[in-house]
N, C-alpha and C. Protein backbone atom coordinates (compact mmCIF):
# COMPACT_ATOMS: atom_id res chain seq x y z
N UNK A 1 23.15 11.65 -1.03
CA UNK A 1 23.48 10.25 -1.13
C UNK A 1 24.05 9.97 -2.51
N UNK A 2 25.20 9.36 -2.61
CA UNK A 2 25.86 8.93 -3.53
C UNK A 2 24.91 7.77 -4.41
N UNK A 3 25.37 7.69 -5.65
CA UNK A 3 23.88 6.68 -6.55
C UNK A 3 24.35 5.59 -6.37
N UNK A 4 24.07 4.40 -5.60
CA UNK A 4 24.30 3.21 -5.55
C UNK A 4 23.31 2.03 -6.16
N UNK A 5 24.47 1.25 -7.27
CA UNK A 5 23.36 -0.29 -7.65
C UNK A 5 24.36 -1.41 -7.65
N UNK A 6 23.25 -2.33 -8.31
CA UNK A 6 24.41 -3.36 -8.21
C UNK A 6 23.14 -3.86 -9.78
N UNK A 7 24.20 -4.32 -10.34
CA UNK A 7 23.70 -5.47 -11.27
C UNK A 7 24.01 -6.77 -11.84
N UNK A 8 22.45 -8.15 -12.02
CA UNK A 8 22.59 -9.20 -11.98
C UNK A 8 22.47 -9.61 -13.31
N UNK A 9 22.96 -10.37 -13.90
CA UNK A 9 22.34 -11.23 -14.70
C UNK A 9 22.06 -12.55 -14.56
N UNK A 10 21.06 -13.35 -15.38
CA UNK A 10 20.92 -14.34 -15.39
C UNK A 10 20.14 -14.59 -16.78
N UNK A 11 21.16 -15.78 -17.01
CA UNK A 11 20.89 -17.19 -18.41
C UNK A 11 19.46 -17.93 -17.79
N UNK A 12 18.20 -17.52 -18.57
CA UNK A 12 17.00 -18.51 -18.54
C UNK A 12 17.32 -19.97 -19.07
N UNK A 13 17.28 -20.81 -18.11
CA UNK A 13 17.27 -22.19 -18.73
C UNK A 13 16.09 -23.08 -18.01
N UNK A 14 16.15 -24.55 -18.40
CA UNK A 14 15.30 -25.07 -18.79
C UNK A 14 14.52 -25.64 -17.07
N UNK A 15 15.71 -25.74 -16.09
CA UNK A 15 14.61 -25.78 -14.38
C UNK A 15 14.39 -24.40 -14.19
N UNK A 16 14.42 -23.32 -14.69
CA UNK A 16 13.99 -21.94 -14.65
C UNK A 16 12.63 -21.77 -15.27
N UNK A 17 11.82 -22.89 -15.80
CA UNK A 17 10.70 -23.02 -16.26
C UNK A 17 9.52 -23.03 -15.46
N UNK A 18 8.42 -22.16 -15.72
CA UNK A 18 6.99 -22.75 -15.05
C UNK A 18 6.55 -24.03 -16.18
N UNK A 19 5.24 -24.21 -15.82
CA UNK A 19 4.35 -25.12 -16.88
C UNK A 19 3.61 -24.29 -18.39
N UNK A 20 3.87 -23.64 -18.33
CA UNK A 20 3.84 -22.34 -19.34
C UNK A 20 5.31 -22.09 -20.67
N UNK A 21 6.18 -23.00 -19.71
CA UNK A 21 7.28 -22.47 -20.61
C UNK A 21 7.91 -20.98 -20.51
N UNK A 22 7.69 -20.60 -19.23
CA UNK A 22 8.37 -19.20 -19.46
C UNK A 22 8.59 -19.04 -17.97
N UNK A 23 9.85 -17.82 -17.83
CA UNK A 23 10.71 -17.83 -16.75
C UNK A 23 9.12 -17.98 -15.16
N UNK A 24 9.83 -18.73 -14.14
CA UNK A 24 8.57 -18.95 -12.87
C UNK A 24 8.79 -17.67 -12.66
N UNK A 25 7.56 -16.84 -11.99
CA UNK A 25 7.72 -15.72 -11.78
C UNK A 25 8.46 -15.93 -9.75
N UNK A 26 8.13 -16.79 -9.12
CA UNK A 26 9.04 -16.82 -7.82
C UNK A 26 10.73 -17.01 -7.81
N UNK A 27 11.16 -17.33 -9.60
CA UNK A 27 12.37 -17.41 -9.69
C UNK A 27 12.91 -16.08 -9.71
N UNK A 28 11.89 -15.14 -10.67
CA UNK A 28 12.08 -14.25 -10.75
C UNK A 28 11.98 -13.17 -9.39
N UNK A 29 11.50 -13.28 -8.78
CA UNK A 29 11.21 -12.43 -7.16
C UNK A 29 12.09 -12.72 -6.50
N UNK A 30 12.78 -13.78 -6.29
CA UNK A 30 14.17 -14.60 -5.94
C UNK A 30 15.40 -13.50 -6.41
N UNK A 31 16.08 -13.13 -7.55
CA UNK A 31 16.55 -13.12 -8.34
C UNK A 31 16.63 -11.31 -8.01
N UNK A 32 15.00 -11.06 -7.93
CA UNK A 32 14.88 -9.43 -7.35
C UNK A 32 15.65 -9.28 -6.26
N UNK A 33 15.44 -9.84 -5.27
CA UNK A 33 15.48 -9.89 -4.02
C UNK A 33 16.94 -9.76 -3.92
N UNK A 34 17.52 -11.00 -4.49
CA UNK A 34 19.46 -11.02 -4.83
C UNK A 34 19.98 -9.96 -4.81
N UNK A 35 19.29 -8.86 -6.39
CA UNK A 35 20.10 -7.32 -6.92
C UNK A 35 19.91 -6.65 -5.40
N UNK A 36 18.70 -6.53 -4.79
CA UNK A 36 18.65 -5.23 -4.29
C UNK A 36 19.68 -5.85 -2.97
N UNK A 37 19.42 -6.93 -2.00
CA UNK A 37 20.65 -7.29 -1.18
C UNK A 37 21.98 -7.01 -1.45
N UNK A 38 22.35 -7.52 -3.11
CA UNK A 38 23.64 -6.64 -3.26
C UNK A 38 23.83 -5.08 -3.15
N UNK A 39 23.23 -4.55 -3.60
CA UNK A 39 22.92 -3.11 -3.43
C UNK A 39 23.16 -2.57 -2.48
N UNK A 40 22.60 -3.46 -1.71
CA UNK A 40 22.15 -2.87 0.19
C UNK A 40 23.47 -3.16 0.41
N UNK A 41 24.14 -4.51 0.54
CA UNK A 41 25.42 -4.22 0.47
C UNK A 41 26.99 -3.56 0.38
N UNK A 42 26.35 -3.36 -0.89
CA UNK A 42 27.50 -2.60 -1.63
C UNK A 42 27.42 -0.91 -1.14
N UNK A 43 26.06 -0.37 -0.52
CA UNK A 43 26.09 0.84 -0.12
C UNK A 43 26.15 0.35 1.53
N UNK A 44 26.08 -0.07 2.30
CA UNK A 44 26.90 -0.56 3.70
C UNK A 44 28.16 -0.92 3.86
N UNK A 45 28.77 -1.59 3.11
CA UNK A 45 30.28 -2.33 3.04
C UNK A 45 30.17 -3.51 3.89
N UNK A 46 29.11 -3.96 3.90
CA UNK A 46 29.02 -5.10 4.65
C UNK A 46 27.56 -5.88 4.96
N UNK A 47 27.52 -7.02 4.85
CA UNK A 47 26.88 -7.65 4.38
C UNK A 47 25.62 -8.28 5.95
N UNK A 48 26.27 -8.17 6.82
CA UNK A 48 25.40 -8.92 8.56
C UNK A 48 24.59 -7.85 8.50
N UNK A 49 23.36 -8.05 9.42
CA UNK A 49 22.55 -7.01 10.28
C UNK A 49 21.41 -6.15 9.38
N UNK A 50 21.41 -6.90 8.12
CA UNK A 50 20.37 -6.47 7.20
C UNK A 50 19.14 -7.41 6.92
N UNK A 51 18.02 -7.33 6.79
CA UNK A 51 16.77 -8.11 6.34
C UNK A 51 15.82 -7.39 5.83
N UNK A 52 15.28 -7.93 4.95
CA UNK A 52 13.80 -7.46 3.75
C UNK A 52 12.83 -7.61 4.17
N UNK A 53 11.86 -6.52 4.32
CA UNK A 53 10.93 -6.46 5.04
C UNK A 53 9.77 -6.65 4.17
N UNK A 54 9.93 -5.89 3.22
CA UNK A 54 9.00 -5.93 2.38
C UNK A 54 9.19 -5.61 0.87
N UNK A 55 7.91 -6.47 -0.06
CA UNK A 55 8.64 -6.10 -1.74
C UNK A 55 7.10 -5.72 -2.11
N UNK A 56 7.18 -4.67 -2.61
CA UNK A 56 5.73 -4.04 -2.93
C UNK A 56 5.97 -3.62 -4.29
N UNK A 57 4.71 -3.67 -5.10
CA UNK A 57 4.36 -3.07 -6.53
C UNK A 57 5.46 -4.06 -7.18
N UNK A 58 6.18 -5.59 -6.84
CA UNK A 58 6.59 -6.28 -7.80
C UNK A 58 5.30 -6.63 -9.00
N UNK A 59 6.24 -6.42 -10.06
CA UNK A 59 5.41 -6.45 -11.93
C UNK A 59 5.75 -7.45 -12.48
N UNK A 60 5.06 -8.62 -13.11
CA UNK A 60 5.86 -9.06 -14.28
C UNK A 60 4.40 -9.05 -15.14
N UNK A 61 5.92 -8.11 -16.39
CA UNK A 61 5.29 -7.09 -17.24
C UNK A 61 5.31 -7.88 -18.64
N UNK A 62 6.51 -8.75 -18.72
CA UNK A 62 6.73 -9.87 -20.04
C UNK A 62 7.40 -10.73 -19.83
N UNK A 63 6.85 -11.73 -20.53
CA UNK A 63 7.50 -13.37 -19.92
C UNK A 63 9.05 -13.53 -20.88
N UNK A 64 9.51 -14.24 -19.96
CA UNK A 64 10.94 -14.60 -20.74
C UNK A 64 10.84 -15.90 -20.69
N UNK A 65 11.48 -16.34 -21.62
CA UNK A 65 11.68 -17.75 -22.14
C UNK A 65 13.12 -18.30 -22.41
N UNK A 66 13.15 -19.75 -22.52
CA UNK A 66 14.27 -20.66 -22.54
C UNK A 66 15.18 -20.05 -23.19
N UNK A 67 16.76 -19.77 -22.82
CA UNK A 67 17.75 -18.75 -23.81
C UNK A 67 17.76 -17.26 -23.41
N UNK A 68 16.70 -16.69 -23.14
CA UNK A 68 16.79 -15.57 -22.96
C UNK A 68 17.56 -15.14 -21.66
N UNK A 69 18.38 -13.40 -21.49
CA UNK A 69 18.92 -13.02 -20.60
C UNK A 69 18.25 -12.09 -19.98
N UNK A 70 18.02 -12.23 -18.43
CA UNK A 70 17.35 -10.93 -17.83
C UNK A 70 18.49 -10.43 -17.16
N UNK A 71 18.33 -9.44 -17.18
CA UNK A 71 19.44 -8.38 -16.59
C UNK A 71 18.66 -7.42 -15.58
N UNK A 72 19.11 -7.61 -13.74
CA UNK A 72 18.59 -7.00 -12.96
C UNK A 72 19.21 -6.15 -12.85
N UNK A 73 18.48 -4.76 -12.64
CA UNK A 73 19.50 -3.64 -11.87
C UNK A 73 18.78 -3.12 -10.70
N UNK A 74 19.00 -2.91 -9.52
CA UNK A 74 18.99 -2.51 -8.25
C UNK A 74 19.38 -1.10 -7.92
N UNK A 75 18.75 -0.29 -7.50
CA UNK A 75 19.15 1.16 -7.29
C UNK A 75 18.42 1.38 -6.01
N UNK A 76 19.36 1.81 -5.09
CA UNK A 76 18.35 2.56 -3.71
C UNK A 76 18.03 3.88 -3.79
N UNK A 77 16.51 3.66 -3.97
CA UNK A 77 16.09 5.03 -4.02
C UNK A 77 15.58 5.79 -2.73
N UNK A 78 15.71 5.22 -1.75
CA UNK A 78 15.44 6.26 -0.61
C UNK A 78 15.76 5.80 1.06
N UNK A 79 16.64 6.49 1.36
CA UNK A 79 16.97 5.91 2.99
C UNK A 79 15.88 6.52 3.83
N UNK A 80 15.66 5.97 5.05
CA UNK A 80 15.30 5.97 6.21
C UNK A 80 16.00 6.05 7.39
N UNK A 81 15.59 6.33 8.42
CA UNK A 81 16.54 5.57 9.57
C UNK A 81 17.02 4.43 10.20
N UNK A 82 16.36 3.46 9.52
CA UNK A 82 17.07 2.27 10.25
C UNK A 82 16.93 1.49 8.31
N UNK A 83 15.93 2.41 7.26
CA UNK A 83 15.34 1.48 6.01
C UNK A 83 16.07 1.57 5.16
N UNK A 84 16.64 1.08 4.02
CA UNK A 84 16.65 1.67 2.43
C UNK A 84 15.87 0.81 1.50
N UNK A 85 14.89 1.62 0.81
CA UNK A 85 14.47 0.94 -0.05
C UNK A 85 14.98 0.98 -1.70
N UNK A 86 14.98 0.13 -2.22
CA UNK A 86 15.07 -0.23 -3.30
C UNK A 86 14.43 -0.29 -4.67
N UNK A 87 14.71 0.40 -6.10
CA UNK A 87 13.93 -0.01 -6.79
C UNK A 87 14.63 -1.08 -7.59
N UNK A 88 13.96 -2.16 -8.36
CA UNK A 88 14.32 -2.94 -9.26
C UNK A 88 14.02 -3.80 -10.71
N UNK A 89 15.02 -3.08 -11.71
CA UNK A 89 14.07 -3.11 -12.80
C UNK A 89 14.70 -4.45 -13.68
N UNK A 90 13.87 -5.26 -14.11
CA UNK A 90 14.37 -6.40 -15.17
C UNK A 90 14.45 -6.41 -16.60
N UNK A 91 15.47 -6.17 -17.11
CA UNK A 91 14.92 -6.34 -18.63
C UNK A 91 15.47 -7.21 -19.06
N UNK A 92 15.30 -7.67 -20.46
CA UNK A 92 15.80 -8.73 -21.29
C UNK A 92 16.77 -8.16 -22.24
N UNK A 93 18.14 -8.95 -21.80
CA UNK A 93 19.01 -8.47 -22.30
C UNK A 93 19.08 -7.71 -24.06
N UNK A 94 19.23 -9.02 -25.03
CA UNK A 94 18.83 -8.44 -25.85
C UNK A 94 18.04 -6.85 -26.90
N UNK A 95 16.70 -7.65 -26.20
CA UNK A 95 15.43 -7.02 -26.82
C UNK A 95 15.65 -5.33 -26.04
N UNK A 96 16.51 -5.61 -24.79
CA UNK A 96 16.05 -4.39 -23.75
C UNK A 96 14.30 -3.73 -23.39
N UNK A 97 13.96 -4.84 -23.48
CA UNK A 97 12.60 -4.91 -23.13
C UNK A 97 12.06 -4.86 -21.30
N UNK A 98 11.68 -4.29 -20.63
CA UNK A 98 11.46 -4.19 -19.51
C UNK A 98 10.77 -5.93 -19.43
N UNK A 99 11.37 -6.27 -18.09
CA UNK A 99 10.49 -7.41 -18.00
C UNK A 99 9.80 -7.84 -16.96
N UNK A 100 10.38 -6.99 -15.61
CA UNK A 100 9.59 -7.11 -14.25
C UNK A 100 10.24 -6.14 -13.74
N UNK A 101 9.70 -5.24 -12.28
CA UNK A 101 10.11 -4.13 -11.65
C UNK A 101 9.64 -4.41 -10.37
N UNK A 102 10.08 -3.69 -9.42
CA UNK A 102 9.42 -3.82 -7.88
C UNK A 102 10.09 -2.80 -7.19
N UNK A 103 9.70 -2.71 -6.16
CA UNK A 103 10.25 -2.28 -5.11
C UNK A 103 10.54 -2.96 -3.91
N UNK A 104 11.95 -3.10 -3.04
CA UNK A 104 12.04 -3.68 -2.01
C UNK A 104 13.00 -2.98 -0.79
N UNK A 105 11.98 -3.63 0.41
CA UNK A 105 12.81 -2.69 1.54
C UNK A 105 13.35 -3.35 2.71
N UNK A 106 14.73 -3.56 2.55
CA UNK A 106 15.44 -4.07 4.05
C UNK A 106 15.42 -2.85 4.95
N UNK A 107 16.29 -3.20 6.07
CA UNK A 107 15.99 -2.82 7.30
C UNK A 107 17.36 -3.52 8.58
N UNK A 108 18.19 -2.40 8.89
CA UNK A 108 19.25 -2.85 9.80
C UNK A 108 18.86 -2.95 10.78
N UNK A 109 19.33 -3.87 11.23
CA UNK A 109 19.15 -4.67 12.65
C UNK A 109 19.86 -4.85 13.68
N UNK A 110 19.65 -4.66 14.90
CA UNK A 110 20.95 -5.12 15.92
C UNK A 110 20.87 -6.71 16.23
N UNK A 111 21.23 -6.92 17.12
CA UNK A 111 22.18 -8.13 17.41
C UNK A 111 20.44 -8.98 17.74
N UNK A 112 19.72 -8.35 18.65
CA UNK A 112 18.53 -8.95 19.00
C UNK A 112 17.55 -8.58 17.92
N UNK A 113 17.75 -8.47 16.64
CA UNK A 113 16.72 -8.94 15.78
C UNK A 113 16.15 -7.12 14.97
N UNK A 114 16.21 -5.92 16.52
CA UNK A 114 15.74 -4.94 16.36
C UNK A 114 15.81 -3.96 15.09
N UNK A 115 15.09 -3.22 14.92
CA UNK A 115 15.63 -2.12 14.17
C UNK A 115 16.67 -1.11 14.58
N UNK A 116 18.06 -0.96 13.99
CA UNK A 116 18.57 -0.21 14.06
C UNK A 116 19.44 0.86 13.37
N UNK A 117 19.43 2.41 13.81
CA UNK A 117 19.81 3.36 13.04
C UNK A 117 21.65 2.53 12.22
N UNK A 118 21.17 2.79 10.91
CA UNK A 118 22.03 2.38 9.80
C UNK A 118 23.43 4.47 9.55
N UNK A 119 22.87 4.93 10.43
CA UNK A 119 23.87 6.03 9.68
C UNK A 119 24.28 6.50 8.14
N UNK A 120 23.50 6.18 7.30
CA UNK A 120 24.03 6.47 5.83
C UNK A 120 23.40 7.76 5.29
N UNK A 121 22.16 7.75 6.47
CA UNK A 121 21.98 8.95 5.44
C UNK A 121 22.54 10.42 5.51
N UNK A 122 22.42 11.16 4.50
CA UNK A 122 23.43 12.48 4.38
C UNK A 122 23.31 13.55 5.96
């Protein structure tokens, strides 16, 4: 399998806030979710017939705050037959500080909702 990612950024601003003052962490799971869809994407060529099944071992490891840049990157680290899962790591631009990680796994689908064989793997 060829190395496929995709990467996001995003400007922390001020409705990107919890009550804490620092990035919501559901903005941030949001935001996860985005990279690895592109990903999934960008290694399909096409965008229908995909859904996330599941996001396991998501981290947030350090808070980001107002100004700051997180920079997602998305890498699929392992196909299945109908799965690819995803890893996804956040850091802060700058500092290059890790700032949240996870793992997430879509899943191709046919027309009625099902699981179906995706063909990508080698």
């Amino acid at each position: 399998m060829k190395p496929v990612e995709a990467v996001c950024a995003h400007h922390i601003r001020p409705e990107h806030l919890n009550h804490h003052l620092s990035l919501f962490g559901g903005t941030i799971a949001s935001w996860m979710c985005e990279a690895a869809f592109i990903a999934t994407v960008r290694l399909r060529g096409r965008s229908d017939g995909i859904v996330m099944t599941r996001a396991d071992e998501v981290r947030f490891l350090r808070p980001l705050h107002l100004g700051d840049v997180l920079e997602l990157r998305a890498t699929v680290e392992r196909l299945g037959r109908s799965s690819i899962v995803l890893r996804v790591e956040g850091t802060e631009l700058l500092s290059g500080q890790v700032s949240c990680s996870g793992r997430l796994v879509f899943v191709t689908v046919d027309e009625n909702g099902r699981p179906a064989r995706h063909n990508l793997a080698d």
